[in-house]
PDB file of N, CA and C in Angstrom:
ATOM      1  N   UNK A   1       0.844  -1.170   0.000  1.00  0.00           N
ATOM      2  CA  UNK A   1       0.000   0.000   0.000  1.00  0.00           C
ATOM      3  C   UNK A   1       0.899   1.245   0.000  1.00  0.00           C
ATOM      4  N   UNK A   2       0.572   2.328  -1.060  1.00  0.00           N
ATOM      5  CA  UNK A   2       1.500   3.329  -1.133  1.00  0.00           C
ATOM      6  C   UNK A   2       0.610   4.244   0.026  1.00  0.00           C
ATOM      7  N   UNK A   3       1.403   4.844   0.663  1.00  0.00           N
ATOM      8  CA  UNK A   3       1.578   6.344   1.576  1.00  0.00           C
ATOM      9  C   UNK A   3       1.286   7.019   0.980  1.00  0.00           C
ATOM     10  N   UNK A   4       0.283   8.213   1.206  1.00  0.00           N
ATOM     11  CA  UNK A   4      -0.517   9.276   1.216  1.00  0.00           C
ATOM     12  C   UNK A   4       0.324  10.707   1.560  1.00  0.00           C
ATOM     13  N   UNK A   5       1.688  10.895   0.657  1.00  0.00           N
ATOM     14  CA  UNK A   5       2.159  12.328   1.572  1.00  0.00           C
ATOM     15  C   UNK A   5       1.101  13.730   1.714  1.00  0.00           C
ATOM     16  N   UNK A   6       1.127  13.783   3.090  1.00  0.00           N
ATOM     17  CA  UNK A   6      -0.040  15.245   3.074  1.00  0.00           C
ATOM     18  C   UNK A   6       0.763  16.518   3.086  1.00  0.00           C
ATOM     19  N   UNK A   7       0.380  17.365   2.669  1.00  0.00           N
ATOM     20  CA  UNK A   7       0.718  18.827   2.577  1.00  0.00           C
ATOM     21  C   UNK A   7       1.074  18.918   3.840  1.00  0.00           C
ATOM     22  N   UNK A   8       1.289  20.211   4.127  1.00  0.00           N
ATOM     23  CA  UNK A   8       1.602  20.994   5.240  1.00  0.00           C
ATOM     24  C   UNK A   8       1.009  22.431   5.532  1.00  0.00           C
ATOM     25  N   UNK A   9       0.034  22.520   4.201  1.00  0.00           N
ATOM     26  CA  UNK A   9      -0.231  24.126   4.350  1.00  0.00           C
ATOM     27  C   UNK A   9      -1.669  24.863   5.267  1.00  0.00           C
ATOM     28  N   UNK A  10      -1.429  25.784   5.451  1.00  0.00           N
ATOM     29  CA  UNK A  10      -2.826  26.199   6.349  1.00  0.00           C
ATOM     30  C   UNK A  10      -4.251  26.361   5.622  1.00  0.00           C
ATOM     31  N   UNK A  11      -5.091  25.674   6.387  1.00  0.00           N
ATOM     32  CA  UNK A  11      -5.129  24.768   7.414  1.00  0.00           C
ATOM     33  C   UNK A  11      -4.595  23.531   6.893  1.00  0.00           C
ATOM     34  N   UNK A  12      -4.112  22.688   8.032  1.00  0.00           N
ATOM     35  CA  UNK A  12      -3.422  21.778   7.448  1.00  0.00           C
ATOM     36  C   UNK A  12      -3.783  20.840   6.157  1.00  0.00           C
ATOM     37  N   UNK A  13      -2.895  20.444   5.633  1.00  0.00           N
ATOM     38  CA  UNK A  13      -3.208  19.453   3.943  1.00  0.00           C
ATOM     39  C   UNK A  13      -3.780  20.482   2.608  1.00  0.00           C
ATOM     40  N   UNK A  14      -3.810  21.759   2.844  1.00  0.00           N
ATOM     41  CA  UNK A  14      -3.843  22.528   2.038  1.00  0.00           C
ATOM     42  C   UNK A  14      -2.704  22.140   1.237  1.00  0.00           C
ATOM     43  N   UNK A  15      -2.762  22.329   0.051  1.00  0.00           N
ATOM     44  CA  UNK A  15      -1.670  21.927  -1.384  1.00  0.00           C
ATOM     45  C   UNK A  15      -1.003  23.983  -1.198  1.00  0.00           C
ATOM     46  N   UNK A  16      -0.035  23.886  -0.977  1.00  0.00           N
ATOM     47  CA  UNK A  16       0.696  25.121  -1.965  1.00  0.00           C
ATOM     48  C   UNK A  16       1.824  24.826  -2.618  1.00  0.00           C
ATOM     49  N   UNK A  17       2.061  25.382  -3.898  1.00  0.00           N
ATOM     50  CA  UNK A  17       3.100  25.232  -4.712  1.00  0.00           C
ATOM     51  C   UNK A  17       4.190  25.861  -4.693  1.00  0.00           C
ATOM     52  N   UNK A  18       5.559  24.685  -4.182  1.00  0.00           N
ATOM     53  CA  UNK A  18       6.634  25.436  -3.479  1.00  0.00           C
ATOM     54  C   UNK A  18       7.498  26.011  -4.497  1.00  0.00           C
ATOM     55  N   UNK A  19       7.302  26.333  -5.800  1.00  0.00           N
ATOM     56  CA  UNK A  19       7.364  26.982  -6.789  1.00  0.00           C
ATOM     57  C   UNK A  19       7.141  28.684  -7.082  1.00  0.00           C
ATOM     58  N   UNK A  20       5.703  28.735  -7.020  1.00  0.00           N
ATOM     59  CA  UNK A  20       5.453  29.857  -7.069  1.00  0.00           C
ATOM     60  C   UNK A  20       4.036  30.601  -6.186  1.00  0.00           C
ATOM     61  N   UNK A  21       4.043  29.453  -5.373  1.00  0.00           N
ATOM     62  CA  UNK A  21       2.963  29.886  -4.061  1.00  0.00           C
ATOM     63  C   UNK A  21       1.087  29.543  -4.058  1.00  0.00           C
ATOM     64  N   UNK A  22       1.158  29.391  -5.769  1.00  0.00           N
ATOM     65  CA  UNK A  22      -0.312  28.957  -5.853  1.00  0.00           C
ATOM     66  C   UNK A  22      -1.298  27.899  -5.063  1.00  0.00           C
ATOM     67  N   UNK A  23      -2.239  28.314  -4.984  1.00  0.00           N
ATOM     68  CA  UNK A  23      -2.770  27.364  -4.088  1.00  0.00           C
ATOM     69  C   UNK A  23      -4.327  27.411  -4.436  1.00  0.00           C
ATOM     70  N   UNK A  24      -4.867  27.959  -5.429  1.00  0.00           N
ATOM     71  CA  UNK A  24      -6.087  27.378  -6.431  1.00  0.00           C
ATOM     72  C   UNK A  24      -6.369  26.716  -7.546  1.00  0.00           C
ATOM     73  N   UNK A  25      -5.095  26.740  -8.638  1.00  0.00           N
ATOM     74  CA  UNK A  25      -4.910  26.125  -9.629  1.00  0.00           C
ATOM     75  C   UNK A  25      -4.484  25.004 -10.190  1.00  0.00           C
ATOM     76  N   UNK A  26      -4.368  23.932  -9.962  1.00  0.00           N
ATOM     77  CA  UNK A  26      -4.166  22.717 -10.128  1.00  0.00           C
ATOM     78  C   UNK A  26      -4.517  21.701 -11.562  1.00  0.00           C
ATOM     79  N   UNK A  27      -3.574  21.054 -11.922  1.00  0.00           N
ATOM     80  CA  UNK A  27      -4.024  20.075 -13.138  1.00  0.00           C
ATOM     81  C   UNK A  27      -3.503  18.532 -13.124  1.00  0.00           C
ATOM     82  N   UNK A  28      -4.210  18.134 -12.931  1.00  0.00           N
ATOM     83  CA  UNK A  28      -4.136  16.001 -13.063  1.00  0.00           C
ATOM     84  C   UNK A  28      -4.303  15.932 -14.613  1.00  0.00           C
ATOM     85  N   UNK A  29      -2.792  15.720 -15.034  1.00  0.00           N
ATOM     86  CA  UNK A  29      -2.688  14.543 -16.394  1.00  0.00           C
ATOM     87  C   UNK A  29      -2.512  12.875 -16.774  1.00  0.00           C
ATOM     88  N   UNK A  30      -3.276  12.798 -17.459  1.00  0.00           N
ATOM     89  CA  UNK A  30      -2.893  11.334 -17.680  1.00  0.00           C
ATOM     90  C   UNK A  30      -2.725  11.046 -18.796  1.00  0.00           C
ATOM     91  N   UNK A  31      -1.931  10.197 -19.229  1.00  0.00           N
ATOM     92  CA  UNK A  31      -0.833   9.628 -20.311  1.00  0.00           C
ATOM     93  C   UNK A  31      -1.753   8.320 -20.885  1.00  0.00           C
ATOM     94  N   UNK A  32      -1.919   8.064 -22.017  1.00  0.00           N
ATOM     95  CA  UNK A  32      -2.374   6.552 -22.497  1.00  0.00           C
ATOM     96  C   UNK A  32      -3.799   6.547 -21.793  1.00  0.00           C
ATOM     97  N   UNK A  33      -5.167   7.562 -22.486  1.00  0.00           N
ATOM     98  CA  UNK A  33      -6.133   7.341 -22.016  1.00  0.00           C
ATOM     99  C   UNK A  33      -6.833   6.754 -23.017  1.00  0.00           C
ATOM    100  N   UNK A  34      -7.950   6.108 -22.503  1.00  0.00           N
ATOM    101  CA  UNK A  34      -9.326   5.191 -23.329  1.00  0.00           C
ATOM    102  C   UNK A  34     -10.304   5.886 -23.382  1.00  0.00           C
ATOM    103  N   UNK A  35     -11.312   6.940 -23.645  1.00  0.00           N
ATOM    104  CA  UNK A  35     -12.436   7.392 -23.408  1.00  0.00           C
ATOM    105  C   UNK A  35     -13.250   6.954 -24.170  1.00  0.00           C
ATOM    106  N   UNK A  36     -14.445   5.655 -23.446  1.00  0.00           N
ATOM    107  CA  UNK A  36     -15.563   5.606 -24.670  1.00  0.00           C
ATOM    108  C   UNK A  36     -17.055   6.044 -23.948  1.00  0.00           C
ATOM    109  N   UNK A  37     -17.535   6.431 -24.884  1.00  0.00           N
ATOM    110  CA  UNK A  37     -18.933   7.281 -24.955  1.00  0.00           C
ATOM    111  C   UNK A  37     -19.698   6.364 -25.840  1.00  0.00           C
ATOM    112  N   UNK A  38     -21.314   6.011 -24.687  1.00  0.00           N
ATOM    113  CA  UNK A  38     -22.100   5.163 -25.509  1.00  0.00           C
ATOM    114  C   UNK A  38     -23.568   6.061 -25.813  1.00  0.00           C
ATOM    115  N   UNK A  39     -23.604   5.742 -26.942  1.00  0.00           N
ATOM    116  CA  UNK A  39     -25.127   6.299 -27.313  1.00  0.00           C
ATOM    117  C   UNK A  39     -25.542   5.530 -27.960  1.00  0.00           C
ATOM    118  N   UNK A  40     -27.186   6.276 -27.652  1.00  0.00           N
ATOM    119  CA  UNK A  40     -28.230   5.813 -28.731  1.00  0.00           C
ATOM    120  C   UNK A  40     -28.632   6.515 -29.369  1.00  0.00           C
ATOM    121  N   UNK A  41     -28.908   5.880 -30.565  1.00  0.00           N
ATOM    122  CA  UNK A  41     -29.889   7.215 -31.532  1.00  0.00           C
ATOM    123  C   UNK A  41     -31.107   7.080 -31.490  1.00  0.00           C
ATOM    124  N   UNK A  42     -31.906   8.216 -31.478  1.00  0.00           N
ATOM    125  CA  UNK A  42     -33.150   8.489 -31.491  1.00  0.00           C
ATOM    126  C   UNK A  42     -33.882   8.313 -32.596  1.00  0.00           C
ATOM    127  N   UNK A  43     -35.240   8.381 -32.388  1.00  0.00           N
ATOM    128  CA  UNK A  43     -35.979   8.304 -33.800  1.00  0.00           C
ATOM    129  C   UNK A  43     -35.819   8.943 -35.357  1.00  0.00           C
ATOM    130  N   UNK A  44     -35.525  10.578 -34.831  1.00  0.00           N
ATOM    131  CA  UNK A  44     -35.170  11.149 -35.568  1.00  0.00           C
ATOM    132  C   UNK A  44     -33.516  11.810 -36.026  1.00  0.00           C
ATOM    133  N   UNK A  45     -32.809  10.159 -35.880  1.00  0.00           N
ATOM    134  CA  UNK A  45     -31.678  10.139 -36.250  1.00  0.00           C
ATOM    135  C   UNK A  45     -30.389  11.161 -35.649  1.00  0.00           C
ATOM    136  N   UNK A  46     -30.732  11.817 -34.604  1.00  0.00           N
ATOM    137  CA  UNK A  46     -29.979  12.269 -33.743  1.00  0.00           C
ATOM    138  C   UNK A  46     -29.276  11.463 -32.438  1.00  0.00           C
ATOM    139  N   UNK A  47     -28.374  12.008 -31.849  1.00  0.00           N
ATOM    140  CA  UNK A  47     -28.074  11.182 -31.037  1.00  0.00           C
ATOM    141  C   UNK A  47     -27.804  11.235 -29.589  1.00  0.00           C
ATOM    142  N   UNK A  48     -27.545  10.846 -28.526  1.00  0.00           N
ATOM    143  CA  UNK A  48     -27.845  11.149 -26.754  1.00  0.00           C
ATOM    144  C   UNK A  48     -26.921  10.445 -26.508  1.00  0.00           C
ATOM    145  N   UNK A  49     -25.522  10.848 -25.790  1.00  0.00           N
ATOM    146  CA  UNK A  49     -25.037  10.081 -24.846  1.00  0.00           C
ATOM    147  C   UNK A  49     -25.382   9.574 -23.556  1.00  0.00           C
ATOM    148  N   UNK A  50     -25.056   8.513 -23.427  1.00  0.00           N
ATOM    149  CA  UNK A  50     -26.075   7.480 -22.477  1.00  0.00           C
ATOM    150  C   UNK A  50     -24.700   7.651 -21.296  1.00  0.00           C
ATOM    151  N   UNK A  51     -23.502   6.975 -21.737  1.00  0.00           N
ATOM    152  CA  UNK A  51     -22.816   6.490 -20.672  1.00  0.00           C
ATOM    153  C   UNK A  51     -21.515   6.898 -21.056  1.00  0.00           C
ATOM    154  N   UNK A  52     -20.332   7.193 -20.519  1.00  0.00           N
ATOM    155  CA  UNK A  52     -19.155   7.126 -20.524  1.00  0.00           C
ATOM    156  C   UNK A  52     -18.404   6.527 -19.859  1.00  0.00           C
ATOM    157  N   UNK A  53     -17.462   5.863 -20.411  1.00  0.00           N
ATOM    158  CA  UNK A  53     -16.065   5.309 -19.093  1.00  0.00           C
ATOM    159  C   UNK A  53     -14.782   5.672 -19.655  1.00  0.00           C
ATOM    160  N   UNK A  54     -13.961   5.786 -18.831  1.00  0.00           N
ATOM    161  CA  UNK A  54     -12.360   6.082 -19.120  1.00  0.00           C
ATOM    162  C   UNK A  54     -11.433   5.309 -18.022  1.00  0.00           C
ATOM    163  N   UNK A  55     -10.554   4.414 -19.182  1.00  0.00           N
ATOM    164  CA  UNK A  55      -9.711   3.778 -18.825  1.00  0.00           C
ATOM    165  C   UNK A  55      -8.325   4.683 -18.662  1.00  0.00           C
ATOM    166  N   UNK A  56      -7.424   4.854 -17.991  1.00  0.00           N
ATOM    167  CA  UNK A  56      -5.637   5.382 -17.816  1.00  0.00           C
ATOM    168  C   UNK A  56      -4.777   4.023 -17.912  1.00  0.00           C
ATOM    169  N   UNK A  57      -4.480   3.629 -19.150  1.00  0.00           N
ATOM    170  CA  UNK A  57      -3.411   2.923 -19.195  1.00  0.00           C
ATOM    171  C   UNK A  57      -1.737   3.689 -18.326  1.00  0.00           C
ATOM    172  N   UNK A  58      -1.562   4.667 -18.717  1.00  0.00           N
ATOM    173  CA  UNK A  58      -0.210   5.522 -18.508  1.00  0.00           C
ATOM    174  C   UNK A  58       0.106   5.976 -17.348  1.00  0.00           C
ATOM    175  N   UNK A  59       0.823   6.914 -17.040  1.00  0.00           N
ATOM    176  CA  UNK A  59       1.266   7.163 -15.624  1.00  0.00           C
ATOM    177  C   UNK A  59       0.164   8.971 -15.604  1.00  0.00           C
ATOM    178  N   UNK A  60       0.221   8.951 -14.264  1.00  0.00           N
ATOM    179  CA  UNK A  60      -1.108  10.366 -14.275  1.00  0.00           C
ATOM    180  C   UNK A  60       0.135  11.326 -12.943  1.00  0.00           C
ATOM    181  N   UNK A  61      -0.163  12.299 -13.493  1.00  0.00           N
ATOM    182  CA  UNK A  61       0.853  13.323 -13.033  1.00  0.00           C
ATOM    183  C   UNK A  61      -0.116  14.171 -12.213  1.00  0.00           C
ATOM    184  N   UNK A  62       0.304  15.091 -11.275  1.00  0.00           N
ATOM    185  CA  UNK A  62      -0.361  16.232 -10.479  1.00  0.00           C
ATOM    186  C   UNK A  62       0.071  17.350 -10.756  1.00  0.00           C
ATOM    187  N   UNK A  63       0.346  18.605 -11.228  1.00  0.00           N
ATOM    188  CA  UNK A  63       0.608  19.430 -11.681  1.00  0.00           C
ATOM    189  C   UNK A  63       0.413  21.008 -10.794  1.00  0.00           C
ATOM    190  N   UNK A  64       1.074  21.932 -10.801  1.00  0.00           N
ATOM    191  CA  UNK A  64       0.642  23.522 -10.565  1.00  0.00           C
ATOM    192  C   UNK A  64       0.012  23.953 -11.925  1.00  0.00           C
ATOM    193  N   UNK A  65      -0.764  24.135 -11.681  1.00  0.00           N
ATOM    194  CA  UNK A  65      -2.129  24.761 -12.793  1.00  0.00           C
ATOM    195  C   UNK A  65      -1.109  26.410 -13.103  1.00  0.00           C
ATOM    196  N   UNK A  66      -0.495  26.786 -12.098  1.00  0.00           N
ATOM    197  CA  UNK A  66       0.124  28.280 -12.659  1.00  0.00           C
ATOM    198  C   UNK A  66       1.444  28.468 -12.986  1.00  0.00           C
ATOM    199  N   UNK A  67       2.130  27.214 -12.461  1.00  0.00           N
ATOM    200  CA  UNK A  67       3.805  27.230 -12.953  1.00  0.00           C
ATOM    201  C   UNK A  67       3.921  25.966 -13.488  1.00  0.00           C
ATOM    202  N   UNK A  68       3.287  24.843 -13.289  1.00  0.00           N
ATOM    203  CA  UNK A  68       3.471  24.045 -14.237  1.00  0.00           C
ATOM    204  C   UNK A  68       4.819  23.023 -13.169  1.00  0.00           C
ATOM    205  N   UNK A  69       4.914  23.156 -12.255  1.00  0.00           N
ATOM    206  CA  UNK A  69       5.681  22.622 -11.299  1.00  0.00           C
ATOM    207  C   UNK A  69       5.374  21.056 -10.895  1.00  0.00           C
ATOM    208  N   UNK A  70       5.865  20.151 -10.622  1.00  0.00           N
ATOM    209  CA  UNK A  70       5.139  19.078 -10.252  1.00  0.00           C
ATOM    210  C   UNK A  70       4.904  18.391  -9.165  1.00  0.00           C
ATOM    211  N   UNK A  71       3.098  18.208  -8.725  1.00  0.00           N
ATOM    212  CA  UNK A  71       3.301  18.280  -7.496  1.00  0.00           C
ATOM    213  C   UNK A  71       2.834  16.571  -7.382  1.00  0.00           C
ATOM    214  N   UNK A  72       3.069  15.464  -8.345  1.00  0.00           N
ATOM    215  CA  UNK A  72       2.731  14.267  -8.313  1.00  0.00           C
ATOM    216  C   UNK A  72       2.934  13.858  -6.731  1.00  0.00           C
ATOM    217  N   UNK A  73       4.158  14.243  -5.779  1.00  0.00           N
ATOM    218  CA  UNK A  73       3.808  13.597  -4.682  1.00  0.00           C
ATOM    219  C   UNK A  73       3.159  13.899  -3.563  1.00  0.00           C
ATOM    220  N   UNK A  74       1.830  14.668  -3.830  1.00  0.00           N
ATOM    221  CA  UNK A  74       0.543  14.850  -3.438  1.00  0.00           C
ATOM    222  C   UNK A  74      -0.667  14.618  -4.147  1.00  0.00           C
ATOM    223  N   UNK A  75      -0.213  13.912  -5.191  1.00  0.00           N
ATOM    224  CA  UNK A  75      -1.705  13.403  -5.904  1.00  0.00           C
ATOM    225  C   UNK A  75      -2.623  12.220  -5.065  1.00  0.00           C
ATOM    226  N   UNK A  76      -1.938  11.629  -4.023  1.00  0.00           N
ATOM    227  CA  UNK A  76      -2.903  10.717  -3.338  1.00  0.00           C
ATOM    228  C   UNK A  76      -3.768  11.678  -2.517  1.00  0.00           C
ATOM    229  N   UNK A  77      -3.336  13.092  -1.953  1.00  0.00           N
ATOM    230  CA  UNK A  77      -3.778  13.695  -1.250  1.00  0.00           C
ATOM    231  C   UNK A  77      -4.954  14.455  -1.657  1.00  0.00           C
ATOM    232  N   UNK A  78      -4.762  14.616  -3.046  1.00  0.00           N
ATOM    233  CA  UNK A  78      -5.936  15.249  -3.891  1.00  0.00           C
ATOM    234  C   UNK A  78      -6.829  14.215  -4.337  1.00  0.00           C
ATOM    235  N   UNK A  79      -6.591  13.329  -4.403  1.00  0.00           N
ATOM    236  CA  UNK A  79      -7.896  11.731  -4.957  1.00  0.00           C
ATOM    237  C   UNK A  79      -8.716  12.457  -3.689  1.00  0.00           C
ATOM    238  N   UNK A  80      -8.179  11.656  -2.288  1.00  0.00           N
ATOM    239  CA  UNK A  80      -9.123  11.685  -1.077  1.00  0.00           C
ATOM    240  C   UNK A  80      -9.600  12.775  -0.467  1.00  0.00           C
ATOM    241  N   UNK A  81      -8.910  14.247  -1.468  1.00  0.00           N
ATOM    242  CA  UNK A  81     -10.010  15.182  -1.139  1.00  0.00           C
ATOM    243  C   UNK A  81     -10.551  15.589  -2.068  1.00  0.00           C
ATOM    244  N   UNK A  82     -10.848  15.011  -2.788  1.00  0.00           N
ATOM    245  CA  UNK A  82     -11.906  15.598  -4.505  1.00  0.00           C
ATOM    246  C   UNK A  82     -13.409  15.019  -3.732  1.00  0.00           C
ATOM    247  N   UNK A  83     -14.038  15.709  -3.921  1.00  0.00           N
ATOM    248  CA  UNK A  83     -15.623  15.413  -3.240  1.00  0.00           C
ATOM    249  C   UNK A  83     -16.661  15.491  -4.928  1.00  0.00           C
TER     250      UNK A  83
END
């Protein structure tokens, strides 16, 4: 089981970027994705997405949304606080 490093910032586990200080902007990439989208078509030949899933074959990075810094070893910390 991998370890969860938590931040340190106020209040505690706040993310700041020891880069350039940001602390609203953030970006999760992932490498080698699958995205499929299922639909049906309607009567009048248009169409409705029903369902989506996405597979991540690749490695998924954590990012500063404003410097571009990398903050991958707090991405466990951001899974378990995404609501």
């Amino acid at each position: 089981m991998k370890k969860v490093q938590i931040p340190t910032g106020e209040p505690a586990g706040r993310i700041i970027c020891p880069q350039c200080g940001n602390t609203k902007n953030f970006v999760e990439i992932a490498e080698n994705v699958l995205v499929s989208t299922y639909y049906s078509q309607n009567s009048d030949g248009s169409f409705t997405p029903e369902e989506n899933t996405t597979e991540i074959f690749g490695e998924v990075k954590f990012v500063c949304g404003s410097c571009g810094e990398d903050l991958t070893r707090f991405h466990g910390h951001f899974l378990e606080m995404s609501f």
